[in-house]
C-alpha atoms as a PDB file:
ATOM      1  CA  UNK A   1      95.825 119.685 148.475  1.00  0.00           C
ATOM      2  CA  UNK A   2      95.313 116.523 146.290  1.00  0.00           C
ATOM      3  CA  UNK A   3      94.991 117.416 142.870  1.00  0.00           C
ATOM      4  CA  UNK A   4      95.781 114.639 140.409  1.00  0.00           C
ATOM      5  CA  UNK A   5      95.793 115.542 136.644  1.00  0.00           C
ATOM      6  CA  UNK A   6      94.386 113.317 134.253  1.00  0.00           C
ATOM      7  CA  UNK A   7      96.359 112.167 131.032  1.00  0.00           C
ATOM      8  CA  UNK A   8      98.901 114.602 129.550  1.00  0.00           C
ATOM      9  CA  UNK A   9      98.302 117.488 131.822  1.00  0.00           C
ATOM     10  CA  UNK A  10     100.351 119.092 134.901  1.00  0.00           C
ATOM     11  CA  UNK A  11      99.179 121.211 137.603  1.00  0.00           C
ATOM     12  CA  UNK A  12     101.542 123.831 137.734  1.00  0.00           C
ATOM     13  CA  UNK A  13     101.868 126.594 140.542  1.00  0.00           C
ATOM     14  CA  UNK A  14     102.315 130.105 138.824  1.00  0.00           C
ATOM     15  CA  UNK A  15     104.670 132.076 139.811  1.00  0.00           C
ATOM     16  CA  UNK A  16     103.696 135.964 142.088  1.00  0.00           C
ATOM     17  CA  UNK A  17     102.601 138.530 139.695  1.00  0.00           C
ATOM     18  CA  UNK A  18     105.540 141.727 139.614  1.00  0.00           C
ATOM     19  CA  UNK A  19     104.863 144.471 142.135  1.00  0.00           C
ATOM     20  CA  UNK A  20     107.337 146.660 140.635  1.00  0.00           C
ATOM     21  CA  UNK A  21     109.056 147.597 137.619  1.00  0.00           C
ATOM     22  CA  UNK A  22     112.745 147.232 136.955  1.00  0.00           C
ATOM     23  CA  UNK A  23     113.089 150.876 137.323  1.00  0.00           C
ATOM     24  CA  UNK A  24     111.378 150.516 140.752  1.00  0.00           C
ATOM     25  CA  UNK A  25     108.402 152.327 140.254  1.00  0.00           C
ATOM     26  CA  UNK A  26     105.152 150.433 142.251  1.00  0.00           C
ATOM     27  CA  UNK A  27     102.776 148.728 139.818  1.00  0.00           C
ATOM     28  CA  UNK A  28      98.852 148.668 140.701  1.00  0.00           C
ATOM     29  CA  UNK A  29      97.202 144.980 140.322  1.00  0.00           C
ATOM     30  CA  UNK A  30      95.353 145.715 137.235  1.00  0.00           C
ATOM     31  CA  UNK A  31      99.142 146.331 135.318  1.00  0.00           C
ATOM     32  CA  UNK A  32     101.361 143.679 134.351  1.00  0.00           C
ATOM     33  CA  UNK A  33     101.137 140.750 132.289  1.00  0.00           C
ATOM     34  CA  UNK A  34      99.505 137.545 132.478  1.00  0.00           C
ATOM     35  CA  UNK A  35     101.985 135.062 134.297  1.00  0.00           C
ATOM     36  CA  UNK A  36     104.047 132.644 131.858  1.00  0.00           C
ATOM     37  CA  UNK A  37     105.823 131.007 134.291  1.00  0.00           C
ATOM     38  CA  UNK A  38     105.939 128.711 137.608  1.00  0.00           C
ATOM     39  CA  UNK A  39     106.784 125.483 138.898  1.00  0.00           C
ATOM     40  CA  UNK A  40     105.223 121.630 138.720  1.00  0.00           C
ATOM     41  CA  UNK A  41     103.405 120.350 141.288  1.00  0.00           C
ATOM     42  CA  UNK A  42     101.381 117.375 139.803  1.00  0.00           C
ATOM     43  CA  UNK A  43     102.009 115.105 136.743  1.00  0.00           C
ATOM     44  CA  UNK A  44      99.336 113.363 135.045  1.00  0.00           C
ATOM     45  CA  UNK A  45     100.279 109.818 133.676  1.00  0.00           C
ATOM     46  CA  UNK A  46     100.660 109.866 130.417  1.00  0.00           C
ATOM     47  CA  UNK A  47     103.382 112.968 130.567  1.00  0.00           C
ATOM     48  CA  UNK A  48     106.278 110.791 130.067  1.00  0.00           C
ATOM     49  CA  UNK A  49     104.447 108.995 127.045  1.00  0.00           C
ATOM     50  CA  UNK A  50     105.873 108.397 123.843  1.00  0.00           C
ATOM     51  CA  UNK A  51     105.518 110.984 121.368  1.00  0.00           C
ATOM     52  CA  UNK A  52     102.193 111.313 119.671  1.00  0.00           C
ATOM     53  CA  UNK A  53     101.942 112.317 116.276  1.00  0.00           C
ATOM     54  CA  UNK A  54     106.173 113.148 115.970  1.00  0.00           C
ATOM     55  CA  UNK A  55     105.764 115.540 118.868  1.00  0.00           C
ATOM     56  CA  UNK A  56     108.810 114.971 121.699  1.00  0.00           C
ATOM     57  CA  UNK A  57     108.296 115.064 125.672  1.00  0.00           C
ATOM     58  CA  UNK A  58     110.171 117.379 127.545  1.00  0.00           C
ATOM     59  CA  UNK A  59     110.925 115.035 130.244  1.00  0.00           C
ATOM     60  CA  UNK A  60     109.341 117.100 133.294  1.00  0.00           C
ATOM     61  CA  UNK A  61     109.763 116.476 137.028  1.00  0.00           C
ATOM     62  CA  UNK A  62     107.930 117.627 139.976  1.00  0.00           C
ATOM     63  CA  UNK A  63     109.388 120.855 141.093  1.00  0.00           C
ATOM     64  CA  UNK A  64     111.053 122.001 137.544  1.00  0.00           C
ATOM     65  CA  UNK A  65     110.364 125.857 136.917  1.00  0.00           C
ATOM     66  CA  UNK A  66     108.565 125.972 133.601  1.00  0.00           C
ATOM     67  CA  UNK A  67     107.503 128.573 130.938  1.00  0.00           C
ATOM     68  CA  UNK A  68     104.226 127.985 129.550  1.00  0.00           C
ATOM     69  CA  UNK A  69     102.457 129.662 126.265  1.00  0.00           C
ATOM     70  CA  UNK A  70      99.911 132.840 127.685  1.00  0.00           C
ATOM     71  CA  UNK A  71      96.541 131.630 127.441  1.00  0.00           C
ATOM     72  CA  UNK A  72      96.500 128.135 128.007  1.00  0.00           C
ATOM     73  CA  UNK A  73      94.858 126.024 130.244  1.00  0.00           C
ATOM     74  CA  UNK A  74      92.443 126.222 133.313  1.00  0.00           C
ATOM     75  CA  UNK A  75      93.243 128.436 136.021  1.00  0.00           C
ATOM     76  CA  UNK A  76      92.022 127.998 139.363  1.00  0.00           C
ATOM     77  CA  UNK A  77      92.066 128.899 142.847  1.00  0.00           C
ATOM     78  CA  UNK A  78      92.209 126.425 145.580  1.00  0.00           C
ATOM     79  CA  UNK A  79      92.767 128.519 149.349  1.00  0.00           C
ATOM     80  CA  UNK A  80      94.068 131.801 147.654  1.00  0.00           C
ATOM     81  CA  UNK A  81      96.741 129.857 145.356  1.00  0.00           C
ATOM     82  CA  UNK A  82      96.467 130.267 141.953  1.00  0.00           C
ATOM     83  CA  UNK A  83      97.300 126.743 139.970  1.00  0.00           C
ATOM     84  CA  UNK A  84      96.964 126.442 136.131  1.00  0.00           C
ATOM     85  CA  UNK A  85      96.543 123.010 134.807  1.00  0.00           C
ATOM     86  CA  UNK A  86      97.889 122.859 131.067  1.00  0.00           C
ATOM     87  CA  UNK A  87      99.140 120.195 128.657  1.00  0.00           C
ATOM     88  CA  UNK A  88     102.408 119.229 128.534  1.00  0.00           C
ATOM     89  CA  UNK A  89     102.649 120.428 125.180  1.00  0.00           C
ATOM     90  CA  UNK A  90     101.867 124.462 126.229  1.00  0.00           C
ATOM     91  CA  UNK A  91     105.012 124.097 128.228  1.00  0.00           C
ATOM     92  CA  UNK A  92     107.801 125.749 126.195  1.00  0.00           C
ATOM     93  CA  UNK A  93     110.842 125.722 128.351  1.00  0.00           C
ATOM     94  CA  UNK A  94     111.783 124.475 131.985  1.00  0.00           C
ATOM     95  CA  UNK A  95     113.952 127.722 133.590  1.00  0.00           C
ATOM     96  CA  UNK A  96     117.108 127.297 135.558  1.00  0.00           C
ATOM     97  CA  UNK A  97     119.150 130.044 137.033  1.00  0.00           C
ATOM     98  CA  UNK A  98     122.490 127.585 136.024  1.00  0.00           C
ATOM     99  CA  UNK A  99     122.997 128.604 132.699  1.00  0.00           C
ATOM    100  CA  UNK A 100     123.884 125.746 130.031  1.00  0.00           C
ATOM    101  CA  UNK A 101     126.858 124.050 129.609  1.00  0.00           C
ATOM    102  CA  UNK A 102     128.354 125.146 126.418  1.00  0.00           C
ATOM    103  CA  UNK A 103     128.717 122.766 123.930  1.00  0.00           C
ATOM    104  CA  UNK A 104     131.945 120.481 123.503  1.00  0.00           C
ATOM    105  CA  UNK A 105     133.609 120.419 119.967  1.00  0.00           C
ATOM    106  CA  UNK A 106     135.674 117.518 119.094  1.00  0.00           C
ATOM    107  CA  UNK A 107     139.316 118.606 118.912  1.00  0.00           C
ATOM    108  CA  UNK A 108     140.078 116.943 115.545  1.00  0.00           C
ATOM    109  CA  UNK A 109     137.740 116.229 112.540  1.00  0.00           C
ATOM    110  CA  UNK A 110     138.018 112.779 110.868  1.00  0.00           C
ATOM    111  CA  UNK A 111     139.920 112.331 107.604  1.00  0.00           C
END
């Protein structure tokens, strides 16, 4: 696949749709919610830009797993794959399974 987004948008991969609940009960395909989430495959090339109008960039990589906002962007289907491609401003987080490093405090406060 070759598919090159154009300014501020990324392709992103979404991540498989729940089977079953936490309590393990089988879901049907018509339950669930729409996915939020998956990872970067394509960067268009104004991603890394400066900020526009006192909005920040994330600073996104190929291959970060993101959170995105519900209903944006296009989605498509290329060979049974489901890709969304969104602005980089719909992405709300990037998801780890490290969790952060807690903050350091300085040990003394100046005089």
């Amino acid at each position: 696949m070759n598919l090159i987004p154009y300014g501020d948008r990324v392709v992103i991969r979404q991540a498989p749709k729940a089977t079953q609940s936490a309590g393990g009960v089988l879901l049907p395909d018509t339950v669930g919610e729409d996915h939020t989430e998956g990872t970067i495959l394509a960067l268009g090339p104004d991603v890394h830009g400066s900020a526009f109008w006192g909005e920040e960039t994330i600073g996104l990589c190929v291959g970060d797993r993101v959170v995105f906002t519900k209903w944006s962007g296009s989605e498509i289907k290329i060979d049974g794959e489901t890709f969304v491609i969104i602005r980089e401003k719909d992405i709300v987080a990037i998801y780890s399974e490290d969790p952060a490093p807690a903050p350091t405090l300085p040990s003394a406060l100046p005089a």
